[in-house]
N, C-alpha and C. Protein backbone atom coordinates (compact mmCIF):
# COMPACT_ATOMS: atom_id res chain seq x y z
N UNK A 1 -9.04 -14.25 5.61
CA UNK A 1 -8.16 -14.22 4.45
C UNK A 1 -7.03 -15.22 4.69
N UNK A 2 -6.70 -16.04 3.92
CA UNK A 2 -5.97 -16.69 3.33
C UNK A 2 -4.31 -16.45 3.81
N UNK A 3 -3.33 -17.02 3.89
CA UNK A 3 -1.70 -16.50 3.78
C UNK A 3 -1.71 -16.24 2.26
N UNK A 4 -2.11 -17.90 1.59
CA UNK A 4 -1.76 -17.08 0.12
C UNK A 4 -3.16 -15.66 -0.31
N UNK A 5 -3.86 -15.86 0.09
CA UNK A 5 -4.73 -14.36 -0.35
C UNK A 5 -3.79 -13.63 0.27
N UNK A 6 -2.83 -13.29 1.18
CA UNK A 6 -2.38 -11.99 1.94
C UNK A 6 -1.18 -11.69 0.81
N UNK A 7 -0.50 -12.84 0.64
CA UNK A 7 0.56 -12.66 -0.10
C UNK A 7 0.08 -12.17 -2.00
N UNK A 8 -1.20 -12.60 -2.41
CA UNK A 8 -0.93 -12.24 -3.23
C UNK A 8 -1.54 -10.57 -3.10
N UNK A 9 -2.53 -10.29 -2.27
CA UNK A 9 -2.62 -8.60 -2.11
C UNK A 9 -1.41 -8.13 -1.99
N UNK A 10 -0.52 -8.20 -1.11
CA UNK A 10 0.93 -7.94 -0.64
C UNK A 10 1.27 -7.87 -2.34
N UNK A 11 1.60 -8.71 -2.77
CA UNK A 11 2.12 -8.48 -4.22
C UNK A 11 1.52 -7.64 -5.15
N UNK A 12 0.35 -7.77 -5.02
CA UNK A 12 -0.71 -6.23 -5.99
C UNK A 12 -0.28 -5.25 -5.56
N UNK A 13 -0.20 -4.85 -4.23
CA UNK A 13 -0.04 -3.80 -3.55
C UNK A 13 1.55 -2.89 -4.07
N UNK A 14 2.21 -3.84 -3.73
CA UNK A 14 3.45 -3.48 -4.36
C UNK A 14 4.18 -3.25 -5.94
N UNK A 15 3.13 -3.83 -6.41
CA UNK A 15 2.81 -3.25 -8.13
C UNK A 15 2.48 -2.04 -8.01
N UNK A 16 1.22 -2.03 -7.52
CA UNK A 16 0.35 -0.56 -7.49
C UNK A 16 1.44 0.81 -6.73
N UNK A 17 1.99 0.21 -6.18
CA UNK A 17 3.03 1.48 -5.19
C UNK A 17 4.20 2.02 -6.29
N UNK A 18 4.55 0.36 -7.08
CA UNK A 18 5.93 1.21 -7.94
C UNK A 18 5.38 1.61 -8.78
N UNK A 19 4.22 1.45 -9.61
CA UNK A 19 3.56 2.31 -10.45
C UNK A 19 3.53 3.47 -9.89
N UNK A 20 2.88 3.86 -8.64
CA UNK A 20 2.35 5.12 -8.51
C UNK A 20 3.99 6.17 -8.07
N UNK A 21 5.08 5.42 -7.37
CA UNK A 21 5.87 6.12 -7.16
C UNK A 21 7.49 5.55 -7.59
N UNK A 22 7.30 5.01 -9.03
CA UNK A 22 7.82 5.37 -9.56
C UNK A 22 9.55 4.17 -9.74
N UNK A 23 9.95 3.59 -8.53
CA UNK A 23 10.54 3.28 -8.41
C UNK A 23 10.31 1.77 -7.26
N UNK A 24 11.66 0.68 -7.64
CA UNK A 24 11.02 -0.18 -7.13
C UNK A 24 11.83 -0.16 -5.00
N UNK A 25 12.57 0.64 -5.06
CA UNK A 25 12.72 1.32 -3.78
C UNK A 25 12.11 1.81 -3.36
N UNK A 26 11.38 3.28 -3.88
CA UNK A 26 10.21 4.26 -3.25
C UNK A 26 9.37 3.01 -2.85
N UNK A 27 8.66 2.35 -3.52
CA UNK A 27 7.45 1.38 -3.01
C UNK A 27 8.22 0.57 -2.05
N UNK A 28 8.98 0.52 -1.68
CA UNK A 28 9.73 -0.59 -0.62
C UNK A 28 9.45 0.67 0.50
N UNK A 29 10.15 1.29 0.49
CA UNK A 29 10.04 2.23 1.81
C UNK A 29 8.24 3.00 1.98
N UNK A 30 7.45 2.90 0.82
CA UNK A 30 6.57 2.86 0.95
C UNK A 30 5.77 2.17 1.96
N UNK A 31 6.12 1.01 1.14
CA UNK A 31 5.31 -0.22 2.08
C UNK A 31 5.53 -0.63 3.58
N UNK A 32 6.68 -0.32 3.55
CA UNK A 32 7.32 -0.55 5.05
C UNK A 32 7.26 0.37 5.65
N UNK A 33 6.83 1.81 5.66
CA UNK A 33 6.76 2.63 6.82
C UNK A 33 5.61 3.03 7.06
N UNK A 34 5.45 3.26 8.49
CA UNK A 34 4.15 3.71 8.64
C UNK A 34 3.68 4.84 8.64
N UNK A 35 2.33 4.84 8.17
CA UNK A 35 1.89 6.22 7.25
C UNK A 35 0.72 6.57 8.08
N UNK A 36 0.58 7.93 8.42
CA UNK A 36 -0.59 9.02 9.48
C UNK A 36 -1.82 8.22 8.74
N UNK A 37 -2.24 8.15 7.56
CA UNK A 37 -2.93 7.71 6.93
C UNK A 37 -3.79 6.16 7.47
N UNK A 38 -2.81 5.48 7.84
CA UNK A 38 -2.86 4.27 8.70
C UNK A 38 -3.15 4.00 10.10
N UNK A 39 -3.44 4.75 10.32
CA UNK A 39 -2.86 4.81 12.18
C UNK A 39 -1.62 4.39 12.95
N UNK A 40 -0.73 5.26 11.41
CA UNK A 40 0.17 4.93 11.96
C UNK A 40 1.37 3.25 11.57
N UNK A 41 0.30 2.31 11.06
CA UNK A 41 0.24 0.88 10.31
C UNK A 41 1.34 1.39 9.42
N UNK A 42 1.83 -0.06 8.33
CA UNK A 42 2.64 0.24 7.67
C UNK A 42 1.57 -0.38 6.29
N UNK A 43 1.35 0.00 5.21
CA UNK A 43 0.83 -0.35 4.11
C UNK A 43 0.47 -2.15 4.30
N UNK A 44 1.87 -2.59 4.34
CA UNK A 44 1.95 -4.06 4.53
C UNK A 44 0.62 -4.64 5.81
N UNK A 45 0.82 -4.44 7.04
CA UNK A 45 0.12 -4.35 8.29
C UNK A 45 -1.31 -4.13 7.77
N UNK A 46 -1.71 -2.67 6.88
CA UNK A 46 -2.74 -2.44 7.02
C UNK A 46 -3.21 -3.72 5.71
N UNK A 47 -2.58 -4.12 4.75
CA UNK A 47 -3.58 -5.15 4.07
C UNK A 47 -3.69 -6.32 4.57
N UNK A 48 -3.50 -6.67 5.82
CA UNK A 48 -4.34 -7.65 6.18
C UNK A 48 -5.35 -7.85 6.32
N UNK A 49 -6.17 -6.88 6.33
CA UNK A 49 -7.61 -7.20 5.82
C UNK A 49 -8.20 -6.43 4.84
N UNK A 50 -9.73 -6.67 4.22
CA UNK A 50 -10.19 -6.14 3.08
C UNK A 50 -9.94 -4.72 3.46
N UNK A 51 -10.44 -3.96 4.43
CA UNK A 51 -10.83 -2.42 4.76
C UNK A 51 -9.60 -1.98 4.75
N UNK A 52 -8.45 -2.41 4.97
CA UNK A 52 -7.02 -1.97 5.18
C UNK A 52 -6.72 -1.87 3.65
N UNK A 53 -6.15 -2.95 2.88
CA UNK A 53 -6.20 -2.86 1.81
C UNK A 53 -6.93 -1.97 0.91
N UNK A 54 -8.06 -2.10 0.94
CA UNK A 54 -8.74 -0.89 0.31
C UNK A 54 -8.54 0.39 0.29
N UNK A 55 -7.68 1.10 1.69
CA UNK A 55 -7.63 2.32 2.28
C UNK A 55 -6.19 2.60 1.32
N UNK A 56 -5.25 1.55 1.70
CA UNK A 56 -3.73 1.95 0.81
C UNK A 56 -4.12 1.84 -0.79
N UNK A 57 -5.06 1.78 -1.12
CA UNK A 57 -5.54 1.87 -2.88
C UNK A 57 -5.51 2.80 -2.94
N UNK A 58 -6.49 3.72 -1.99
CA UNK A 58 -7.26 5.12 -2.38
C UNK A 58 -5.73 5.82 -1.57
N UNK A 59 -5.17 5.30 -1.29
CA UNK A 59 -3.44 6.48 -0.66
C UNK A 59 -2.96 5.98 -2.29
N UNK A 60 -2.62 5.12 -3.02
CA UNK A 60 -2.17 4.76 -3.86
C UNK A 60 -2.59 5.70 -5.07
N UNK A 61 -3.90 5.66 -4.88
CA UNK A 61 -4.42 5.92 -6.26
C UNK A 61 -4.72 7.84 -6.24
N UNK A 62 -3.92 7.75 -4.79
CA UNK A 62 -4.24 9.69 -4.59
C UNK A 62 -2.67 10.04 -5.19
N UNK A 63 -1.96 9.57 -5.25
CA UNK A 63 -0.53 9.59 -5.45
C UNK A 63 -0.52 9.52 -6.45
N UNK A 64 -0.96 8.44 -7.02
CA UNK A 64 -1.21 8.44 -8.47
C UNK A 64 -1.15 9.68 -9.72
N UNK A 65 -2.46 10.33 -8.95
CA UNK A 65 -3.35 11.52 -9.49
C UNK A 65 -2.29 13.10 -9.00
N UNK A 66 -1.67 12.67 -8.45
CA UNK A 66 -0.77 14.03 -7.84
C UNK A 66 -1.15 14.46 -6.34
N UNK A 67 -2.36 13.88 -5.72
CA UNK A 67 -2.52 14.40 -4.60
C UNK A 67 -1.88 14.43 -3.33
N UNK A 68 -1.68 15.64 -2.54
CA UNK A 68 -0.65 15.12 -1.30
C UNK A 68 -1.77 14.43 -0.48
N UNK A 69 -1.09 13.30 0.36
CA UNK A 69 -1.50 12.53 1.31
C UNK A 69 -0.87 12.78 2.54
């Protein structure tokens, strides 16, 4: 992957976060901390690659829906 492919996931990603939570802070501290979900990774960290990225969708898109993560 690309810098600009990273940067523009990085930027989807962070759409998808203030959508799901609401605020454009929550998705900041979102993105930047690391989540059990991750091993621990921080959202950012984990989309460096496809399988990482993919994983903070389905945390994204559980949040979304109301589910705890």
């Amino acid at each position: 992957m690309t810098a600009g492919e990273q940067t523009g996931q990085a930027a989807r990603l962070f759409a998808h976060a203030r959508r799901a939570l609401g605020t454009k802070a929550e998705a900041r501290e979102f993105m930047t901390s690391p989540h059990p979900e991750l091993d621990g990774r921080t959202p950012i960290e984990a989309a460096s690659t496809d399988s990482g990225t993919r994983r903070v969708e389905q945390i994204l898109n559980s949040l979304e829906n109301g589910l705890a993560i």
